[in-house]
PDB file of N, CA and C in Angstrom:
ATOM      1  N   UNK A   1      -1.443 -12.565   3.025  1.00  0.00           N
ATOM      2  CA  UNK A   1      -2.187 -11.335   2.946  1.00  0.00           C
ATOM      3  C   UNK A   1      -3.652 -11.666   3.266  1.00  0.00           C
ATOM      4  N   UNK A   2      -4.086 -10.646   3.804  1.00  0.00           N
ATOM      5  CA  UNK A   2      -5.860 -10.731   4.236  1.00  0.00           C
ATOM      6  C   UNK A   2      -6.687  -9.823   3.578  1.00  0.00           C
ATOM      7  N   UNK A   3      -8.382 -10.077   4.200  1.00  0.00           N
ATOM      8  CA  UNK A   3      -8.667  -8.920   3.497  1.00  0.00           C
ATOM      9  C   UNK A   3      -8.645  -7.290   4.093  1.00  0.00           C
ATOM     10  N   UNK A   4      -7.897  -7.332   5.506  1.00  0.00           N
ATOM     11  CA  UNK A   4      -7.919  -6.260   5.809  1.00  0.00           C
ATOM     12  C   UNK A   4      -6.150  -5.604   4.812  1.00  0.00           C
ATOM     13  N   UNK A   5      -5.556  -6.079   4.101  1.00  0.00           N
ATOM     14  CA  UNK A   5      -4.947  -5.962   3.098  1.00  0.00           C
ATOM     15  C   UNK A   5      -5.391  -5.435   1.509  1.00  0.00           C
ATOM     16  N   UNK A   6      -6.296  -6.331   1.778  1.00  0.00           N
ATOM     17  CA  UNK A   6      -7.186  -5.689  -0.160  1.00  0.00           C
ATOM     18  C   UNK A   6      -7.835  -4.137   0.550  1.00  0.00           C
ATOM     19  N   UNK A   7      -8.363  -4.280   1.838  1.00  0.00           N
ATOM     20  CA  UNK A   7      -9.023  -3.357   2.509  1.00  0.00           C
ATOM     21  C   UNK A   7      -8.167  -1.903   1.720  1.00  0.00           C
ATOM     22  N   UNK A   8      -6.714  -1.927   2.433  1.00  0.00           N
ATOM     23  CA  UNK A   8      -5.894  -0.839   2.619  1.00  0.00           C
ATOM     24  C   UNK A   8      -5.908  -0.231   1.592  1.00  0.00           C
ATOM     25  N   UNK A   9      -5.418  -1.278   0.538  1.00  0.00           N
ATOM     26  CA  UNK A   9      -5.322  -1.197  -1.059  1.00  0.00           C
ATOM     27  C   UNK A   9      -6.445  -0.332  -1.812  1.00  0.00           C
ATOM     28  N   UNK A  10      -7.462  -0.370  -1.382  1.00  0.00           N
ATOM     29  CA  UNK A  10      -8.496   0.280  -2.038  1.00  0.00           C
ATOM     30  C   UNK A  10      -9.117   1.420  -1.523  1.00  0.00           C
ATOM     31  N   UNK A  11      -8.465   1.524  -0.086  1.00  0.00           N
ATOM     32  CA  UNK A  11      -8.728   2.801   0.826  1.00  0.00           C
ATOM     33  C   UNK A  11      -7.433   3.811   0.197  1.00  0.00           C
ATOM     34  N   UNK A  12      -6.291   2.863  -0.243  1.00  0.00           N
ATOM     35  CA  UNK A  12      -5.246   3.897  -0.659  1.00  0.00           C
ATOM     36  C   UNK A  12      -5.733   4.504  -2.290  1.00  0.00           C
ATOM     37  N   UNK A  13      -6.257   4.001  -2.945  1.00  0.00           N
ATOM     38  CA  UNK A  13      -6.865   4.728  -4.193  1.00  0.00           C
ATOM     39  C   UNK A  13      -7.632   5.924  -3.777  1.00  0.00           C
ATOM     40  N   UNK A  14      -7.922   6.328  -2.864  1.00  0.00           N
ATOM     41  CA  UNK A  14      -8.331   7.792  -3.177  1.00  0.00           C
ATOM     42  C   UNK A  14      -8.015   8.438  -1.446  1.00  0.00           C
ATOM     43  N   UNK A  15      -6.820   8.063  -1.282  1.00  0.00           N
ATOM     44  CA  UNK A  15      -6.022   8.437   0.288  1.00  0.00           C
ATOM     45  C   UNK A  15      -5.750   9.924   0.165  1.00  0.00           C
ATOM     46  N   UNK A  16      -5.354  10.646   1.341  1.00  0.00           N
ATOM     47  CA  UNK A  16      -5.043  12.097   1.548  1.00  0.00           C
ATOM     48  C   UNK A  16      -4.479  12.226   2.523  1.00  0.00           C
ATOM     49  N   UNK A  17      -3.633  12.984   2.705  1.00  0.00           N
ATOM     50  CA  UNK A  17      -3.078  13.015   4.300  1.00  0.00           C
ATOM     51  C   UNK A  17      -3.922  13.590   5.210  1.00  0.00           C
ATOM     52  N   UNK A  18      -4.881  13.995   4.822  1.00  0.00           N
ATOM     53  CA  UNK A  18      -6.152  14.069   6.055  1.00  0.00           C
ATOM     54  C   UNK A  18      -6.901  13.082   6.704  1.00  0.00           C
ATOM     55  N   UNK A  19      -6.754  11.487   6.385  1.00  0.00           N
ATOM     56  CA  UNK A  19      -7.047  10.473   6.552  1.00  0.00           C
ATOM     57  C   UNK A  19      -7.118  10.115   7.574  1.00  0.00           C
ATOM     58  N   UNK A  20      -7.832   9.059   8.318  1.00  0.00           N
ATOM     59  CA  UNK A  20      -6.703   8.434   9.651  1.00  0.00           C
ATOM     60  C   UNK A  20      -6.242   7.115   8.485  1.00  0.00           C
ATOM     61  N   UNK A  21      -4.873   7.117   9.165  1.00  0.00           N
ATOM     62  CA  UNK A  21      -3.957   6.102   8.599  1.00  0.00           C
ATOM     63  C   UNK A  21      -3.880   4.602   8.974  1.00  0.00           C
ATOM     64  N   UNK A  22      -5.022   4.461   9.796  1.00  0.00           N
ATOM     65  CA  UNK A  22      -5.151   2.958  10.106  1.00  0.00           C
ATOM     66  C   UNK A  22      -5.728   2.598   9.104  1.00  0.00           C
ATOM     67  N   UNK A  23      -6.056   3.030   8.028  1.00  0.00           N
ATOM     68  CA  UNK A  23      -6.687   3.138   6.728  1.00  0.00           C
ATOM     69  C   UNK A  23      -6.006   1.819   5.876  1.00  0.00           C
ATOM     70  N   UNK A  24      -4.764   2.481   5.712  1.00  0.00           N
ATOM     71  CA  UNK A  24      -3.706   1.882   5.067  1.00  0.00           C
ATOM     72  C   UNK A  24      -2.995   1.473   6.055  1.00  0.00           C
ATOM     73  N   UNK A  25      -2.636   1.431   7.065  1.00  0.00           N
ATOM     74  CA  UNK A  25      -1.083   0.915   8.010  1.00  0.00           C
ATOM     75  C   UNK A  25      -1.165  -1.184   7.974  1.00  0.00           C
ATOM     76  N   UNK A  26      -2.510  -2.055   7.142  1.00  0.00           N
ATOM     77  CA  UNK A  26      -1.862  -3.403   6.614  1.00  0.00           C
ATOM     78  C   UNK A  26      -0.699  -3.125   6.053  1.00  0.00           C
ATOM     79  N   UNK A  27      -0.548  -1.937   4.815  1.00  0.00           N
ATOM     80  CA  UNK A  27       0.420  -1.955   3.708  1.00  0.00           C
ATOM     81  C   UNK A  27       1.379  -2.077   4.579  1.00  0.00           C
ATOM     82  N   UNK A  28       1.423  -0.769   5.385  1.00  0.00           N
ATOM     83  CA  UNK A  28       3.301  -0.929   6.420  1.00  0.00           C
ATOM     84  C   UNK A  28       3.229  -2.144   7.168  1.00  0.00           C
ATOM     85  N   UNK A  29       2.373  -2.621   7.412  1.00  0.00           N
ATOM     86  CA  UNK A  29       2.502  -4.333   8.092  1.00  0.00           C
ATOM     87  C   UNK A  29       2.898  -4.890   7.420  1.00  0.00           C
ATOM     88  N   UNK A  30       2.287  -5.118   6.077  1.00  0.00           N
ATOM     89  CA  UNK A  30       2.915  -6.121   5.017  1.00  0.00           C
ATOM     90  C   UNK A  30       4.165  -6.437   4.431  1.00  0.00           C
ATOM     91  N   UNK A  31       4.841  -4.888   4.351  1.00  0.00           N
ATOM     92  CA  UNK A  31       6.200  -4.391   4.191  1.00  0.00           C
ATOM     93  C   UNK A  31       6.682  -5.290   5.486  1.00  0.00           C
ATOM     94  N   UNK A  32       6.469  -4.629   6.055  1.00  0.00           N
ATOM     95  CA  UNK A  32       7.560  -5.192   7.741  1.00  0.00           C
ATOM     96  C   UNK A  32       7.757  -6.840   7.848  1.00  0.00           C
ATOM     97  N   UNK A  33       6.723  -7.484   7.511  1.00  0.00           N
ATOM     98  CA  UNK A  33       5.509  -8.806   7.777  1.00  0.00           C
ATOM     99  C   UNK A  33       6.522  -9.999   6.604  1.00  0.00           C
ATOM    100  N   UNK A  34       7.284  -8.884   5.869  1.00  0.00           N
ATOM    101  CA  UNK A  34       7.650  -9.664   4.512  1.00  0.00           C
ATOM    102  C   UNK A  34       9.148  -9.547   4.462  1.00  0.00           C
ATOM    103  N   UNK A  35       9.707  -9.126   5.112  1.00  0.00           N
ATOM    104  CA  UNK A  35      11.126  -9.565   5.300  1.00  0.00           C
ATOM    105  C   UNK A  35      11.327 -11.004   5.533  1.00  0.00           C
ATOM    106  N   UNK A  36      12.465 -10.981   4.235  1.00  0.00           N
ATOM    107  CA  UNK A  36      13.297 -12.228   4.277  1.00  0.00           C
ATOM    108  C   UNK A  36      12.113 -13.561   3.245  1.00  0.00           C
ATOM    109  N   UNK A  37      10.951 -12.702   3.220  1.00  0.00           N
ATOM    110  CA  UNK A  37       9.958 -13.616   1.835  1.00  0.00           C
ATOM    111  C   UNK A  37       9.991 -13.093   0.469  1.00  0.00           C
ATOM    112  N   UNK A  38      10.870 -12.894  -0.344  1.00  0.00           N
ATOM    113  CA  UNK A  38      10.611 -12.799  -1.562  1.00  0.00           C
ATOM    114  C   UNK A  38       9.665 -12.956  -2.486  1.00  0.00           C
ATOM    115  N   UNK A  39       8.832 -14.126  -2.265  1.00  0.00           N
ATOM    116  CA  UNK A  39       8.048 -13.820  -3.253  1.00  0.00           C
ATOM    117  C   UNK A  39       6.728 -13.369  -2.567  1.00  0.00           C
ATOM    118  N   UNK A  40       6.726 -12.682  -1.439  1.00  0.00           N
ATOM    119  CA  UNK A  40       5.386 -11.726  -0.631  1.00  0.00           C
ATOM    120  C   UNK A  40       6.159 -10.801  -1.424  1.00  0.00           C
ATOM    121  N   UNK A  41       7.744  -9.971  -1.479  1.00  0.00           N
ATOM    122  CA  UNK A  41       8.205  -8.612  -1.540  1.00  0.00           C
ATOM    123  C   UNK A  41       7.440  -8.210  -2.895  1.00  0.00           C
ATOM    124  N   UNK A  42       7.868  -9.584  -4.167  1.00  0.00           N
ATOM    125  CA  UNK A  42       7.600  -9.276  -5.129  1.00  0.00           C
ATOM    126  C   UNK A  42       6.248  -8.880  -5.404  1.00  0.00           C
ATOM    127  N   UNK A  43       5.331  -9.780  -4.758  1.00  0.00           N
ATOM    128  CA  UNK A  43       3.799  -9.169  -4.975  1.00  0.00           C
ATOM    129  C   UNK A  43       3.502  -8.127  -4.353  1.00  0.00           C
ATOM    130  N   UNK A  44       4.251  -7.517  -3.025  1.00  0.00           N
ATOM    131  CA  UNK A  44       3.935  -5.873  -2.822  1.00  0.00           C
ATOM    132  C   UNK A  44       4.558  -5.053  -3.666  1.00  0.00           C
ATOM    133  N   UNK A  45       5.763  -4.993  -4.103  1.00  0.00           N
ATOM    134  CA  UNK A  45       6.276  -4.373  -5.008  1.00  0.00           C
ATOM    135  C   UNK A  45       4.997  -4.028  -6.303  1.00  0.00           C
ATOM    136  N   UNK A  46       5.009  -5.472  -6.780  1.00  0.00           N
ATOM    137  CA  UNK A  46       3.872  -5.548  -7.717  1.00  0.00           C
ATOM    138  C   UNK A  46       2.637  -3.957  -7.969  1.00  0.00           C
ATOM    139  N   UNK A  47       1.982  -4.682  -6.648  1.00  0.00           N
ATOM    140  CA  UNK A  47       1.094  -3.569  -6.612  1.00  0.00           C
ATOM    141  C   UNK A  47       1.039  -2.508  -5.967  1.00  0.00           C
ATOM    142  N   UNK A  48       2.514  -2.398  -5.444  1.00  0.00           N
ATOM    143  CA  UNK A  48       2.647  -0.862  -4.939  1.00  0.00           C
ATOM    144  C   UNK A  48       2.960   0.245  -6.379  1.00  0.00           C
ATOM    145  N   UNK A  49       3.492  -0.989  -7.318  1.00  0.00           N
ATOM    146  CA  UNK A  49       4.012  -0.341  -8.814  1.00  0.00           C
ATOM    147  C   UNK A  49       2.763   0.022  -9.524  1.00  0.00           C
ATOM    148  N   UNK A  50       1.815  -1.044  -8.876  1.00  0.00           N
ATOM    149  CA  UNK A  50       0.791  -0.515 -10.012  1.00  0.00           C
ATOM    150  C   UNK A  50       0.099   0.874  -9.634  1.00  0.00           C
ATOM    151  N   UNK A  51       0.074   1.323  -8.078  1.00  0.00           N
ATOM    152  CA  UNK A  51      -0.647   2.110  -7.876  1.00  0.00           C
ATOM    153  C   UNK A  51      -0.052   3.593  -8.000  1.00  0.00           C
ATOM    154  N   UNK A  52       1.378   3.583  -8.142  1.00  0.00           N
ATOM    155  CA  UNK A  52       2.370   4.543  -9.121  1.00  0.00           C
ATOM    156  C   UNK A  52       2.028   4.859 -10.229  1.00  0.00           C
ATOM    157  N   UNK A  53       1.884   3.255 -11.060  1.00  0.00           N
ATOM    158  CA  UNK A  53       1.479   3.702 -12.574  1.00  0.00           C
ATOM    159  C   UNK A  53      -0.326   4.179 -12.903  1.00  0.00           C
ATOM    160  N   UNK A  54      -1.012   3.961 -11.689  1.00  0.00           N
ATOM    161  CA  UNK A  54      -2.498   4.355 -11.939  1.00  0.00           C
ATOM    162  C   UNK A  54      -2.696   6.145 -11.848  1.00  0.00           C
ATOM    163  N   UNK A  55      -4.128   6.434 -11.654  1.00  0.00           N
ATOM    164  CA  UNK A  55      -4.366   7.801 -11.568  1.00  0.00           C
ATOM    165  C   UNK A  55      -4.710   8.066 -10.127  1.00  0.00           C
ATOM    166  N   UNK A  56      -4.466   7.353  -9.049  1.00  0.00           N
ATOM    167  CA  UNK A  56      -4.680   7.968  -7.977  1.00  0.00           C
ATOM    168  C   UNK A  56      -3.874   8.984  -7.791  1.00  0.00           C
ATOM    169  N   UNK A  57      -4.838   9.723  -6.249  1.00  0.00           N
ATOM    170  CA  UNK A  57      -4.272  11.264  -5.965  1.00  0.00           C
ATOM    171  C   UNK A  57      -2.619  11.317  -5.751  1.00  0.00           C
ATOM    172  N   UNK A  58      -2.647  12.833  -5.839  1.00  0.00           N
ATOM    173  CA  UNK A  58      -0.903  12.677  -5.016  1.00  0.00           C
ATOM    174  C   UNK A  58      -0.664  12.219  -3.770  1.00  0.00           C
ATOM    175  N   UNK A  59      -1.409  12.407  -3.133  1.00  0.00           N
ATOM    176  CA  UNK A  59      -1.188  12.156  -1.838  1.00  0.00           C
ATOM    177  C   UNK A  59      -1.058  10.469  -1.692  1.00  0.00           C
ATOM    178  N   UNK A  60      -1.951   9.273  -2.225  1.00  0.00           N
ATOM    179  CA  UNK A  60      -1.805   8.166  -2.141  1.00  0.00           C
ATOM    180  C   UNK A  60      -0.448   8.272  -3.018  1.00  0.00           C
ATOM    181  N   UNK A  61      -0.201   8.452  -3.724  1.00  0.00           N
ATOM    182  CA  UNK A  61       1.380   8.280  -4.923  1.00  0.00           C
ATOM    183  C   UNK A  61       1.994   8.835  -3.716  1.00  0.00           C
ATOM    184  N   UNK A  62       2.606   9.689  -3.058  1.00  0.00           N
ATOM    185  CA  UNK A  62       3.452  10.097  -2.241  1.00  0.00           C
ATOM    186  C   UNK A  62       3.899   9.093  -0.954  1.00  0.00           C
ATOM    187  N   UNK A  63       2.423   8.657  -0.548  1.00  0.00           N
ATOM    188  CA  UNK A  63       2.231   7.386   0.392  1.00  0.00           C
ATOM    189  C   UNK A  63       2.849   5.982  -0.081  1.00  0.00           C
ATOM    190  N   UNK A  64       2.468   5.681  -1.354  1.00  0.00           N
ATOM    191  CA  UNK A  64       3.305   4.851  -1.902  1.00  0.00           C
ATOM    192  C   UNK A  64       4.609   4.967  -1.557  1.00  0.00           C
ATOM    193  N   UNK A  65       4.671   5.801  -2.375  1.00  0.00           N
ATOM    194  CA  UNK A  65       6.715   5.754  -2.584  1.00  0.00           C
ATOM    195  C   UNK A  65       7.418   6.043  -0.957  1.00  0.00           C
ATOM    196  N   UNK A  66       6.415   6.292   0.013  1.00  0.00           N
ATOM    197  CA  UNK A  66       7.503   6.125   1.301  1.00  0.00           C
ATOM    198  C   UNK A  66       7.134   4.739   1.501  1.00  0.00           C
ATOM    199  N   UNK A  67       6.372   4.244   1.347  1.00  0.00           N
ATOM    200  CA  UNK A  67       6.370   2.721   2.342  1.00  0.00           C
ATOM    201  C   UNK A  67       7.330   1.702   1.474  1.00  0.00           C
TER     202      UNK A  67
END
């Protein structure tokens, strides 16, 4: 992971679908990027969970749960 990764991560805390999505599209890299590595899946999982369990908008929570 890079920092255009932490980048995404913190652009997705207050995301909207009015965005441009190169915003976030590390995350769908990372996803893709991490097949067949388990312990990358587990640390996206990780903090894709955390940003479920935080107070960001709906729109980033919605973004979550598709990627």
């Amino acid at each position: 992971m890079n920092d255009n990764f932490d980048q995404a991560f913190e652009a997705l805390k207050t995301y909207d679908w009015g965005q441009e999505p190169k915003l976030v599209a590390p995350i769908e890299e990372a996803i893709i990027a991490s097949e067949g590595n388990a312990a990358q899946r587990r640390e996206l999982e990780t903090r894709l969970a955390a940003v479920l369990q935080s107070d960001v908008p709906y729109d980033a929570k919605q973004y979550t749960g598709r990627s």
